[in-house]
PDB file of N, CA and C in Angstrom:
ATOM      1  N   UNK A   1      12.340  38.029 -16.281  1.00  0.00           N
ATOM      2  CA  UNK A   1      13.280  37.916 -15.197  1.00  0.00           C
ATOM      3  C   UNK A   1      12.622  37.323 -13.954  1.00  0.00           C
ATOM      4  N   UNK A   2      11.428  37.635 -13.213  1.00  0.00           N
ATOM      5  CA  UNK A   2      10.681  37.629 -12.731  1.00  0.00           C
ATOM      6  C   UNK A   2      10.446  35.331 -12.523  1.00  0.00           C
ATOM      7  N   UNK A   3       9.990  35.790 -14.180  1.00  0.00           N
ATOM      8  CA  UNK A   3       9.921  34.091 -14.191  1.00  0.00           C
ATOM      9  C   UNK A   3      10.935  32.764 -13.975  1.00  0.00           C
ATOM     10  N   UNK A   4      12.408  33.393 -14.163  1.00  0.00           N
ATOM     11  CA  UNK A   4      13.309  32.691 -14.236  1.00  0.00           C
ATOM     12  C   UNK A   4      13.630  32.698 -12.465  1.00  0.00           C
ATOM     13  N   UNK A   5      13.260  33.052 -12.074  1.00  0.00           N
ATOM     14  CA  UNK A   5      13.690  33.840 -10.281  1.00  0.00           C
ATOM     15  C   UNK A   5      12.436  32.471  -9.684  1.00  0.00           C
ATOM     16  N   UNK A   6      11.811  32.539 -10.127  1.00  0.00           N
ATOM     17  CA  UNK A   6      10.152  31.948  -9.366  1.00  0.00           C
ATOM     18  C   UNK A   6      10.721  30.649  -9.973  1.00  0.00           C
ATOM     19  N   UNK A   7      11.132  29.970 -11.039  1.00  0.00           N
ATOM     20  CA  UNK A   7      11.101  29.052 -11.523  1.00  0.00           C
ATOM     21  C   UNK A   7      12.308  28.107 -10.480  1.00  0.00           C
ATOM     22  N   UNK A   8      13.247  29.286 -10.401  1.00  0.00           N
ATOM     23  CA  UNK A   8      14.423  28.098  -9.629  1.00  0.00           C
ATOM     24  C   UNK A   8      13.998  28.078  -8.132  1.00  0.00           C
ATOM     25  N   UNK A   9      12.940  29.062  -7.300  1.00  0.00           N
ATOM     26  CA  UNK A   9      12.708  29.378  -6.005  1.00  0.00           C
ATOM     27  C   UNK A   9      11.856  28.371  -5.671  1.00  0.00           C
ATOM     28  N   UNK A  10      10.775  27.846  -6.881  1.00  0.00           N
ATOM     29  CA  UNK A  10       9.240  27.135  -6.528  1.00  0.00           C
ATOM     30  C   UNK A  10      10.231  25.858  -5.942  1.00  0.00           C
ATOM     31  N   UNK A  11      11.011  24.797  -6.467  1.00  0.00           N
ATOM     32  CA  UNK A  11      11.313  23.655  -5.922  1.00  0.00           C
ATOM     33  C   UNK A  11      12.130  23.866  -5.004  1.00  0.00           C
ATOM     34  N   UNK A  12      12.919  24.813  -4.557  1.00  0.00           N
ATOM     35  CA  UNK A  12      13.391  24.955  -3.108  1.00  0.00           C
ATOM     36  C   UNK A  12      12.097  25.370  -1.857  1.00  0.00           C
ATOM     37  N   UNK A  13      11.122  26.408  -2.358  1.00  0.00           N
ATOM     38  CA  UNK A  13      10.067  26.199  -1.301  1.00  0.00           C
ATOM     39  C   UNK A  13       9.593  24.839  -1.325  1.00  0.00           C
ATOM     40  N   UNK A  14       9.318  23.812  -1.712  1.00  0.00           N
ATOM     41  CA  UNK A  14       8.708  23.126  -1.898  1.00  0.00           C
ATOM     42  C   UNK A  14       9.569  21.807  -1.592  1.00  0.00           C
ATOM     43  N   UNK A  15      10.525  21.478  -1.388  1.00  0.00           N
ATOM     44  CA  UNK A  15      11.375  20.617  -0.802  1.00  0.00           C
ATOM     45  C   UNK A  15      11.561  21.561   0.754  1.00  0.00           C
ATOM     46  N   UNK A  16      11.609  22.232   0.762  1.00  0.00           N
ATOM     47  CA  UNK A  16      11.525  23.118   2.384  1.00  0.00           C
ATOM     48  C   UNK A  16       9.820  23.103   3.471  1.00  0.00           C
ATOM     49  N   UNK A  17       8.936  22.821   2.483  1.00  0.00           N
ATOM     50  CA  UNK A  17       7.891  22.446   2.699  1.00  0.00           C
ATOM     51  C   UNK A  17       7.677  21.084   3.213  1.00  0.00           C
ATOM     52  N   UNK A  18       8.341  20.277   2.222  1.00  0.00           N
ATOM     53  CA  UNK A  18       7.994  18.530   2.455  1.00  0.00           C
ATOM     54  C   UNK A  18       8.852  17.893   3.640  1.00  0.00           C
ATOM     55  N   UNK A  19      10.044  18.984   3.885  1.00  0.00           N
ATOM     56  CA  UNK A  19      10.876  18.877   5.089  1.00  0.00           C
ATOM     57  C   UNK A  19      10.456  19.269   6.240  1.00  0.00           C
ATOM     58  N   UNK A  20       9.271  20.330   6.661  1.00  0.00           N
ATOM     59  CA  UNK A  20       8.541  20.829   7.574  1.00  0.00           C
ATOM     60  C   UNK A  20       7.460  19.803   7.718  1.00  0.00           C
ATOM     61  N   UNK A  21       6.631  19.660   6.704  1.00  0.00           N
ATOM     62  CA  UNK A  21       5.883  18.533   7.022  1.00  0.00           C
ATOM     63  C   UNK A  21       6.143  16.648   7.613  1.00  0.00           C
ATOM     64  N   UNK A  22       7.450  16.316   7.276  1.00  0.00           N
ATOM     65  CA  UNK A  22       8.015  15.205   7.681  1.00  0.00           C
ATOM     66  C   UNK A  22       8.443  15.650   8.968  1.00  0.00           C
ATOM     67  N   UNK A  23       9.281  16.869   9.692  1.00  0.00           N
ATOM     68  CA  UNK A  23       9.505  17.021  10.776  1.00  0.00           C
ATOM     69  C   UNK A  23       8.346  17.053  11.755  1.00  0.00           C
ATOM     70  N   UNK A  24       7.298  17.586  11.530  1.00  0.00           N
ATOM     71  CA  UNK A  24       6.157  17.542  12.329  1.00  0.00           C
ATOM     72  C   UNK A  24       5.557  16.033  12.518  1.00  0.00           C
ATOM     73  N   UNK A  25       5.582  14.883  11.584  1.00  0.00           N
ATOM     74  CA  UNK A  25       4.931  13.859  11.664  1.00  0.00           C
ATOM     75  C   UNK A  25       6.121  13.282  12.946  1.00  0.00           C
ATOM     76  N   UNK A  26       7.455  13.027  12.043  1.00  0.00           N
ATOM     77  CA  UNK A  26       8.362  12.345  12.924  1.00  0.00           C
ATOM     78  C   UNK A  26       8.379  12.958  14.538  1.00  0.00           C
ATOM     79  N   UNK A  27       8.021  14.177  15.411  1.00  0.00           N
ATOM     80  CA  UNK A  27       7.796  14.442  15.943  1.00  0.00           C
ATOM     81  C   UNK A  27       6.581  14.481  16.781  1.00  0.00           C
ATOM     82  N   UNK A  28       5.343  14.136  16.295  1.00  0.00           N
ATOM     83  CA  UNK A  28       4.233  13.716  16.546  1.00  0.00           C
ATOM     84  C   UNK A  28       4.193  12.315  16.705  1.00  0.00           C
ATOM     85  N   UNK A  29       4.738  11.524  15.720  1.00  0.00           N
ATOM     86  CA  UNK A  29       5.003   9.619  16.350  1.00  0.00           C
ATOM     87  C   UNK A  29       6.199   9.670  17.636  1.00  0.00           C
ATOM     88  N   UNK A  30       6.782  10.776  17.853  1.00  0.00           N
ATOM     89  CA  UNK A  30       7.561  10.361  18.964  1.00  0.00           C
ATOM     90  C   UNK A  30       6.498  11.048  20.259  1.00  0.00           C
ATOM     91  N   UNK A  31       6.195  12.034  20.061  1.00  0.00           N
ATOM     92  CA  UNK A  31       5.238  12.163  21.202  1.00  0.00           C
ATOM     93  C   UNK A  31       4.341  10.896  21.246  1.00  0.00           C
ATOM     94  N   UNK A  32       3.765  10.351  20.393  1.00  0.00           N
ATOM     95  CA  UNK A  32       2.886   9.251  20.676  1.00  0.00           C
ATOM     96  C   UNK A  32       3.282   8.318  21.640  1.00  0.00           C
ATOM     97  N   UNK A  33       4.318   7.754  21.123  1.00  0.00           N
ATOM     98  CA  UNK A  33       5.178   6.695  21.920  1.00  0.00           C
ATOM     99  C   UNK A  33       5.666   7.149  22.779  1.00  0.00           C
ATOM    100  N   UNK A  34       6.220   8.518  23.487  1.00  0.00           N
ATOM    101  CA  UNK A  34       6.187   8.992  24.583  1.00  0.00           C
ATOM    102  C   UNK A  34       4.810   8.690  25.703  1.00  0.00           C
ATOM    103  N   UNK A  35       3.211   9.046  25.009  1.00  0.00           N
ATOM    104  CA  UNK A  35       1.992   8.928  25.599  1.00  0.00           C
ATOM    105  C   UNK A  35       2.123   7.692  25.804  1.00  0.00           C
ATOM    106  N   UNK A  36       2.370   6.771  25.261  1.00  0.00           N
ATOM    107  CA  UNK A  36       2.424   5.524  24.427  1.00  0.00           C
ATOM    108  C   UNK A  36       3.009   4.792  26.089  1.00  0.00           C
ATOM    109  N   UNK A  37       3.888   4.615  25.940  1.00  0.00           N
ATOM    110  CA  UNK A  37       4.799   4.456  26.806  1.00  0.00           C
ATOM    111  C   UNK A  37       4.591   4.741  28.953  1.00  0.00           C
ATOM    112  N   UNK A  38       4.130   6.107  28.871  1.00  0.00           N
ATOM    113  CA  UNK A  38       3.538   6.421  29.918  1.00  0.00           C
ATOM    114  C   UNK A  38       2.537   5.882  30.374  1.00  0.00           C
ATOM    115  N   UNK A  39       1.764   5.703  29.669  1.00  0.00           N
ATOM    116  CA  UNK A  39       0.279   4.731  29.910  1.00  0.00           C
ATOM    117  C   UNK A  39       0.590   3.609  30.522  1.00  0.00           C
ATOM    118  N   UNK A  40       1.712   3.000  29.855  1.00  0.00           N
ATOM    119  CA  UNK A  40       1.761   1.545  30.053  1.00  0.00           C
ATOM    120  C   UNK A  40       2.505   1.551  31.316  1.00  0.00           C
ATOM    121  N   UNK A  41       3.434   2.240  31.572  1.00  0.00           N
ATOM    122  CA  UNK A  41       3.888   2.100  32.982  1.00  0.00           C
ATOM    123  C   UNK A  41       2.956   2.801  34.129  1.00  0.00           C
ATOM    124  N   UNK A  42       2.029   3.884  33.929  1.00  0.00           N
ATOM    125  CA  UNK A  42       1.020   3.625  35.292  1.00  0.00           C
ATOM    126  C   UNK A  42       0.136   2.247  35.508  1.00  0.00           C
ATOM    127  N   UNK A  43      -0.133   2.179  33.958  1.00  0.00           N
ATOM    128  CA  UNK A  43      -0.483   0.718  34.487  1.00  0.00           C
ATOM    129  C   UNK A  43      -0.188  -0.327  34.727  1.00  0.00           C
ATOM    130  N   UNK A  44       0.770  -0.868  35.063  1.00  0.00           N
ATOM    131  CA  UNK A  44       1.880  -1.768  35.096  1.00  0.00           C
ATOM    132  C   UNK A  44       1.974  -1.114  36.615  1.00  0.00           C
ATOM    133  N   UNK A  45       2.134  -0.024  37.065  1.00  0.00           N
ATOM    134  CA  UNK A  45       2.892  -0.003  38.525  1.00  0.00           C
ATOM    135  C   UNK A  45       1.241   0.274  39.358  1.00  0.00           C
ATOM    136  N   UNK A  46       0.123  -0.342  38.563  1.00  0.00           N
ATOM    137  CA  UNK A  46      -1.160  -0.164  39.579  1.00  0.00           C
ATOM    138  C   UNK A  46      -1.278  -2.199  39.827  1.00  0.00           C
ATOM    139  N   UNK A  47      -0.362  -2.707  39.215  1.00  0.00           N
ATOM    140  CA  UNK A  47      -0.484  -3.823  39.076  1.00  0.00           C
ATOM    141  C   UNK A  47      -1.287  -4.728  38.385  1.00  0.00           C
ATOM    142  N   UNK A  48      -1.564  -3.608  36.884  1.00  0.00           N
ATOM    143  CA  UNK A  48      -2.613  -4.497  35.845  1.00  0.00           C
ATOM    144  C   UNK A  48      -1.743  -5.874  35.181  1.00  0.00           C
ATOM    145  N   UNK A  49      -2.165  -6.586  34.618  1.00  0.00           N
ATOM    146  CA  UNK A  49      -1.330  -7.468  33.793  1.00  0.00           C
ATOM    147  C   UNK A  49      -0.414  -6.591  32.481  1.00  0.00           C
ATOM    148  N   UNK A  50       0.214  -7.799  32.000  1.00  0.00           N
ATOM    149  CA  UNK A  50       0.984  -7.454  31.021  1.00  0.00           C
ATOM    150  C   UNK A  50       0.160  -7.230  29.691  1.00  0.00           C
ATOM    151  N   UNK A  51      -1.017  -8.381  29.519  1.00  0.00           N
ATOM    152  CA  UNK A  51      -1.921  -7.552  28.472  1.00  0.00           C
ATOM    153  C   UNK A  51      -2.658  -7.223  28.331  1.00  0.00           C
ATOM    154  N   UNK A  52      -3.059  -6.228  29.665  1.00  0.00           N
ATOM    155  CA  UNK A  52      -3.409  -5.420  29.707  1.00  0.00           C
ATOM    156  C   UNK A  52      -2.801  -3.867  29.560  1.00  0.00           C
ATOM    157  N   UNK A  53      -1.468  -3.954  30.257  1.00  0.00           N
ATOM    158  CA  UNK A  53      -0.808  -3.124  30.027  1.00  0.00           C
ATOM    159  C   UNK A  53      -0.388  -3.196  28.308  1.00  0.00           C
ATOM    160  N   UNK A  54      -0.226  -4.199  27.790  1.00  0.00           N
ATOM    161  CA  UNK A  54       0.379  -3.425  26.200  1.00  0.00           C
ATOM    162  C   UNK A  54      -0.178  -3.222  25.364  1.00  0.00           C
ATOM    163  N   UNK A  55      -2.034  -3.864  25.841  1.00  0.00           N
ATOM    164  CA  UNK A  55      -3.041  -3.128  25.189  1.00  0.00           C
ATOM    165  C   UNK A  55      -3.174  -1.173  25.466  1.00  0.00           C
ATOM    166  N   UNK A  56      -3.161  -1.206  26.683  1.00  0.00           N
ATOM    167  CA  UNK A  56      -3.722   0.050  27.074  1.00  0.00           C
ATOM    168  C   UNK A  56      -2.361   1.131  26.219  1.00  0.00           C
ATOM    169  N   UNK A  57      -0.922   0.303  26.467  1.00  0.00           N
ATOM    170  CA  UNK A  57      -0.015   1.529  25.294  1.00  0.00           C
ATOM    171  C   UNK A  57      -0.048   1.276  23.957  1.00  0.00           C
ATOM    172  N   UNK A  58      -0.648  -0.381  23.397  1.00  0.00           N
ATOM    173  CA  UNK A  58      -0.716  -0.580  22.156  1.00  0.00           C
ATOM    174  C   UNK A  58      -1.735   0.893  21.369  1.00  0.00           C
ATOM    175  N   UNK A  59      -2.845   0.992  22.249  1.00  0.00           N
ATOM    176  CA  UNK A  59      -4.024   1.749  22.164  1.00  0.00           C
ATOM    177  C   UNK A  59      -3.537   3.283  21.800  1.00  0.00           C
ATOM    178  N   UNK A  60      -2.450   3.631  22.595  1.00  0.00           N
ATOM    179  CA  UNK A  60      -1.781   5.070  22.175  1.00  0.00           C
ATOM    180  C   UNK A  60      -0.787   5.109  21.276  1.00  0.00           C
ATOM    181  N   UNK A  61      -0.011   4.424  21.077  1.00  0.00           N
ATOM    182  CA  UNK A  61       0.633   4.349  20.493  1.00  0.00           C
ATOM    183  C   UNK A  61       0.649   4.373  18.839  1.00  0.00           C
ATOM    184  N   UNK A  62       1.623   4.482  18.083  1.00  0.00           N
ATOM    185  CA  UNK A  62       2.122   4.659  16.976  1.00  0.00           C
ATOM    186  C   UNK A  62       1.279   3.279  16.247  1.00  0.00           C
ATOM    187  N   UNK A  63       0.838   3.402  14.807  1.00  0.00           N
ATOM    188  CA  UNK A  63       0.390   2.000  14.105  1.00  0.00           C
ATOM    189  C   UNK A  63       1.691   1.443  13.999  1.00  0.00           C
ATOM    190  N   UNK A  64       1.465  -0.050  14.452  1.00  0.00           N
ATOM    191  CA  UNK A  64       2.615  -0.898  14.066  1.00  0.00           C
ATOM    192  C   UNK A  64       3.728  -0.841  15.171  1.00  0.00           C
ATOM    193  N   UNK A  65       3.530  -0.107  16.335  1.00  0.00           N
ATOM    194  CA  UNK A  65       4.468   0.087  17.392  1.00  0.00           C
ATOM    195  C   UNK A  65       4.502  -0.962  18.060  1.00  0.00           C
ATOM    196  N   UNK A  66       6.052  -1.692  18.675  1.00  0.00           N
ATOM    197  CA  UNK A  66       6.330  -2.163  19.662  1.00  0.00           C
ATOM    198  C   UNK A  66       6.200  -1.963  21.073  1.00  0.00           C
ATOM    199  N   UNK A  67       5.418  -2.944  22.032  1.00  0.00           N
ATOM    200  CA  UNK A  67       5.876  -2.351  23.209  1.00  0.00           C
ATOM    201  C   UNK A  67       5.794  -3.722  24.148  1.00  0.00           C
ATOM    202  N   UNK A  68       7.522  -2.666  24.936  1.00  0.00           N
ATOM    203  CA  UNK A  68       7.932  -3.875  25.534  1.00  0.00           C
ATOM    204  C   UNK A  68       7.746  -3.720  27.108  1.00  0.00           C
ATOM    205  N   UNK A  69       7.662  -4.801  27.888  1.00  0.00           N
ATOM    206  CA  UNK A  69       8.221  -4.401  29.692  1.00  0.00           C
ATOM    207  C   UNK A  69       8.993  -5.268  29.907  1.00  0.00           C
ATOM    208  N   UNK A  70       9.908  -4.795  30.613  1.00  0.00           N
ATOM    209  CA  UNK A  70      10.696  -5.092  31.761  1.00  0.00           C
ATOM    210  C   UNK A  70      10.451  -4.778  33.040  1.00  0.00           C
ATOM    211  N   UNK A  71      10.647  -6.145  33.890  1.00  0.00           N
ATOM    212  CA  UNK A  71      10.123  -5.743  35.087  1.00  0.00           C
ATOM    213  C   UNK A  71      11.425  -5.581  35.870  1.00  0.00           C
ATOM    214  N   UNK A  72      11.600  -4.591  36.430  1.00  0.00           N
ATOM    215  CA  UNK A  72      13.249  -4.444  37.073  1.00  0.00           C
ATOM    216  C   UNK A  72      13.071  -4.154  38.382  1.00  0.00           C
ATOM    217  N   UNK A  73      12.556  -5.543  39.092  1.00  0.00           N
ATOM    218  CA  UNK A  73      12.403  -5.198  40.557  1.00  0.00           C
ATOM    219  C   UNK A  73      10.915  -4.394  41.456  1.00  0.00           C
ATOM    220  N   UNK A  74      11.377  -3.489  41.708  1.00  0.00           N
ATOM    221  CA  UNK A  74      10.205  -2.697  42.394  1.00  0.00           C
ATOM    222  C   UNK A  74       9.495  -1.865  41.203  1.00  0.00           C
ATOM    223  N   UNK A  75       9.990  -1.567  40.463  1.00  0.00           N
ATOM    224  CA  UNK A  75      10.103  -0.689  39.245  1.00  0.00           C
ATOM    225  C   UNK A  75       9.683  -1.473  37.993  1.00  0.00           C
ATOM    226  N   UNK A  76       8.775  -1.149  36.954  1.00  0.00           N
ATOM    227  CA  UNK A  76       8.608  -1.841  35.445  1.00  0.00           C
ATOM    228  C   UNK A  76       8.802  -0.779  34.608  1.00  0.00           C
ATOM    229  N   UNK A  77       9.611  -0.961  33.782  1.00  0.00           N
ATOM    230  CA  UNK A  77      10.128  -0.535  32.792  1.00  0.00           C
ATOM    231  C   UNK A  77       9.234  -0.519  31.109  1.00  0.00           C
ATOM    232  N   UNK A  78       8.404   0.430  30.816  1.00  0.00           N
ATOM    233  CA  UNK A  78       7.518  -0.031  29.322  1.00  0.00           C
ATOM    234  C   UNK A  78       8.087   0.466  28.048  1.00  0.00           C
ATOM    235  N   UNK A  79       8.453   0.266  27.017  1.00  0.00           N
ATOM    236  CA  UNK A  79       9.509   0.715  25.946  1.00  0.00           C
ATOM    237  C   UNK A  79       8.719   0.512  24.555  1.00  0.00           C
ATOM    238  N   UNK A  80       8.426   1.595  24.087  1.00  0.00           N
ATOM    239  CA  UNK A  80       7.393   1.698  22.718  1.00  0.00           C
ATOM    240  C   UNK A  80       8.338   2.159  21.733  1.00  0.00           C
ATOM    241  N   UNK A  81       8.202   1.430  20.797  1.00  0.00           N
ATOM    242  CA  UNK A  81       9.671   1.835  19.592  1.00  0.00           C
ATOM    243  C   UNK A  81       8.404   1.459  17.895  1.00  0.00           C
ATOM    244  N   UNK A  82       8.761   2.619  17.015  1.00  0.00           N
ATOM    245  CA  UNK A  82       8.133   2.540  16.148  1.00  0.00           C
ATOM    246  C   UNK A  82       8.541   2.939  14.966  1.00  0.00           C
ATOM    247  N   UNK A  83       8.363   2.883  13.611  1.00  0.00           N
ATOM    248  CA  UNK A  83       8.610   3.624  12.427  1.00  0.00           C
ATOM    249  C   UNK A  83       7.861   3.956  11.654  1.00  0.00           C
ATOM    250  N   UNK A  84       8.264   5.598  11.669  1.00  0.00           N
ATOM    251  CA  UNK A  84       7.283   6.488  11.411  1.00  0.00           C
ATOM    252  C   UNK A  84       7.670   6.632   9.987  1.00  0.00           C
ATOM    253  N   UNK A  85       6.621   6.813   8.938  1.00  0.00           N
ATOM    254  CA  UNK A  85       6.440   7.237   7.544  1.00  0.00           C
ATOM    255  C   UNK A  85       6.590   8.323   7.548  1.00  0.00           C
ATOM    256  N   UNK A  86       7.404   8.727   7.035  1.00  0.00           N
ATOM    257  CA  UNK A  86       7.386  10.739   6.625  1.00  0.00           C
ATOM    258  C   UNK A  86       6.839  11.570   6.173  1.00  0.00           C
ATOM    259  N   UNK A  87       6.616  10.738   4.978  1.00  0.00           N
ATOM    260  CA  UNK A  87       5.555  11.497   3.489  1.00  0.00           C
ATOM    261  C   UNK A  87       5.085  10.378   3.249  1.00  0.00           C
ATOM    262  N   UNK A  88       3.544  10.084   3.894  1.00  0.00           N
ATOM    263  CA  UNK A  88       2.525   9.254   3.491  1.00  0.00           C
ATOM    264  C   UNK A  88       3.265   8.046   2.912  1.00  0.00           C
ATOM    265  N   UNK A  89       2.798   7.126   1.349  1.00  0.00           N
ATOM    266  CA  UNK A  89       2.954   6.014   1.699  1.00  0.00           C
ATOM    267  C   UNK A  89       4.576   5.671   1.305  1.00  0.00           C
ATOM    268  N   UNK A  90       5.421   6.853   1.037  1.00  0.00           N
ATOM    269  CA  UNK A  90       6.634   6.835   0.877  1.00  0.00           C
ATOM    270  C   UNK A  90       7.381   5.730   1.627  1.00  0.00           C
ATOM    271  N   UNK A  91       8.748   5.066   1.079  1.00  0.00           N
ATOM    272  CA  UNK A  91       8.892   4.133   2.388  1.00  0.00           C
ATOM    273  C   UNK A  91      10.146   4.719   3.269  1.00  0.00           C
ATOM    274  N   UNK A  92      10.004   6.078   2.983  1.00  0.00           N
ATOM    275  CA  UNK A  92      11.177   6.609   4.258  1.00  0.00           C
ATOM    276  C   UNK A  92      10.290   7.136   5.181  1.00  0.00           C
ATOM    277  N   UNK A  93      11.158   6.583   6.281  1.00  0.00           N
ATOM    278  CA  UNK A  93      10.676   6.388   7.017  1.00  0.00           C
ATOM    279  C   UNK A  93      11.848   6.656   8.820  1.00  0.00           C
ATOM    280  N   UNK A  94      11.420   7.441   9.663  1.00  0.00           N
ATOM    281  CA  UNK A  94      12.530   7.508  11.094  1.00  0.00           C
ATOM    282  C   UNK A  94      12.270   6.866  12.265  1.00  0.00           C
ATOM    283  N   UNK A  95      12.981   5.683  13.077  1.00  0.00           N
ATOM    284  CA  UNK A  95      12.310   5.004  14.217  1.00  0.00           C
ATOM    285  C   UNK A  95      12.362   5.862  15.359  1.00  0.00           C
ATOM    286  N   UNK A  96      11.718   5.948  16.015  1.00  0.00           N
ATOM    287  CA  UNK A  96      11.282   6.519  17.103  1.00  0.00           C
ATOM    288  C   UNK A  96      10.876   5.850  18.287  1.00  0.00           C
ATOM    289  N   UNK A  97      11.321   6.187  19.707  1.00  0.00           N
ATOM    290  CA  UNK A  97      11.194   4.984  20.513  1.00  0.00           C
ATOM    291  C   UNK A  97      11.039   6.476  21.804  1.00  0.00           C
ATOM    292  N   UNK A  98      10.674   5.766  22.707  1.00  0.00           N
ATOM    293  CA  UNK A  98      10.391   5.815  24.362  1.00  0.00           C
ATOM    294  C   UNK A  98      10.013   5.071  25.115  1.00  0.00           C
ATOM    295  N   UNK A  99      10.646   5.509  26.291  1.00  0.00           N
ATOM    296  CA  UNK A  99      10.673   4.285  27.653  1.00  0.00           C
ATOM    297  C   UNK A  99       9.971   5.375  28.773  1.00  0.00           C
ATOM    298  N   UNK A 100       9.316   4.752  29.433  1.00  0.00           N
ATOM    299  CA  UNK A 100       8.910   5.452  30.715  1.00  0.00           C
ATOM    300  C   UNK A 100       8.858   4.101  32.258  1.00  0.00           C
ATOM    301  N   UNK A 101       9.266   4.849  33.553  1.00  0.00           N
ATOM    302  CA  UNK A 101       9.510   3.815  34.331  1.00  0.00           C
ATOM    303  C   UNK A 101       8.531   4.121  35.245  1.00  0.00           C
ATOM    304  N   UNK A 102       7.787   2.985  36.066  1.00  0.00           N
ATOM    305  CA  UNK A 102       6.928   3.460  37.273  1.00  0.00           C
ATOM    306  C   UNK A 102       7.497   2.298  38.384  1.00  0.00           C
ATOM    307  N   UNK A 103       7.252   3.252  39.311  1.00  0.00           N
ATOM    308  CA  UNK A 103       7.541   2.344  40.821  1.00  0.00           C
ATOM    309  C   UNK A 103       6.291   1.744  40.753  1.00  0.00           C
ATOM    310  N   UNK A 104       6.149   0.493  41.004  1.00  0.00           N
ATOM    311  CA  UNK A 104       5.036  -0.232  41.963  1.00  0.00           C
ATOM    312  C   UNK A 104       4.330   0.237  42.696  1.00  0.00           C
ATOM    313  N   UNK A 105       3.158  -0.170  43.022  1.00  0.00           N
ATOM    314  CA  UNK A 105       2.311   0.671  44.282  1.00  0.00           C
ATOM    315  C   UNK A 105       2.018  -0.183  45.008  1.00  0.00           C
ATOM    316  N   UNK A 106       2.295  -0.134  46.573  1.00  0.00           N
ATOM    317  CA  UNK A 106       2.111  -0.888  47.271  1.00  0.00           C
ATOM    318  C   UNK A 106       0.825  -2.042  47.327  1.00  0.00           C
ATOM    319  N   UNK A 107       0.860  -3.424  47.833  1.00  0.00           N
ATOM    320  CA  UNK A 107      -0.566  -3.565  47.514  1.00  0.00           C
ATOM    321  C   UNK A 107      -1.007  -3.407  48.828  1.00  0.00           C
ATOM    322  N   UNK A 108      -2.537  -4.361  48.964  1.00  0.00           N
ATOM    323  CA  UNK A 108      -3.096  -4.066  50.181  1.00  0.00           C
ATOM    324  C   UNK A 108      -2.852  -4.521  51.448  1.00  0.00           C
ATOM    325  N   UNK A 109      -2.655  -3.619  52.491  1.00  0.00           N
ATOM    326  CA  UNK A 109      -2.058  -4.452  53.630  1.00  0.00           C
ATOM    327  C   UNK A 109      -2.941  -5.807  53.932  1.00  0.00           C
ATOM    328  N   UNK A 110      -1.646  -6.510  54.590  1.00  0.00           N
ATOM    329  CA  UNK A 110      -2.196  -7.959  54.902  1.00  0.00           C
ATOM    330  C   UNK A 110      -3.043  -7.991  56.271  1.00  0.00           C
ATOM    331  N   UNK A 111      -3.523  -9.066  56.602  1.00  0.00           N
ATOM    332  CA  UNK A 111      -4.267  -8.893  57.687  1.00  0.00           C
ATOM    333  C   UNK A 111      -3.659  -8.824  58.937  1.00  0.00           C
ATOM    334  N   UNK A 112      -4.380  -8.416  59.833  1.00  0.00           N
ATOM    335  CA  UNK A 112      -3.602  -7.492  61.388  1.00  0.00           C
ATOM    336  C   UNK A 112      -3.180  -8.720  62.225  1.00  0.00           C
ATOM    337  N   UNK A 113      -2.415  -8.904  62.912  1.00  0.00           N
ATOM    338  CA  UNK A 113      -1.488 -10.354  63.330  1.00  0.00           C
ATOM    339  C   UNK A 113      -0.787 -10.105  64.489  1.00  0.00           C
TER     340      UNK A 113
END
């Protein structure tokens, strides 16, 4: 009895397992691209270049992640979008994206006049 109980239970733990483990990854590539993302807009609003900036979020970011800017005025806009593998080299897979915005920082005053 025992065995017939364990036999139908093992592949429900075990699909409940592979579902915990895919939630943690897909959640970990979105924090990335969250980090991902942030990076690139302090640097972008210290007034680094652009590739510099999509190195410095390429660098945090997700393998294979996009990242974009928009410059919207006073403000740049950096947008890291990626797709995350679930279960290793499986090809399902969930996209995951973040944007983070920084104001500009003033530059250096001009000379006294």
């Amino acid at each position: 009895m025992v065995t017939a109980e364990t036999a139908v239970v093992l592949p429900v733990l075990l699909l409940v397992l592979a579902a915990a483990v895919a939630a943690v990854t897909a959640v970990g590539g979105q924090l990335r691209c969250v980090d991902a993302a942030r990076e690139g807009a302090r640097a972008a609003a210290r007034g680094e270049t652009v590739s510099v900036v999509t190195e410095l979020a390429s660098r945090a970011a997700p393998d294979g992640a996009v990242v974009t800017i928009a410059d919207e005025g006073e403000a740049v806009r950096v947008s890291v979008a990626a797709r995350i593998p679930l279960l290793g080299s499986l090809p399902v897979g969930v996209p995951v994206e973040a944007s983070a915005v920084g104001m500009r920082e003033p530059g250096p005053p001009g000379p006294a006049g």
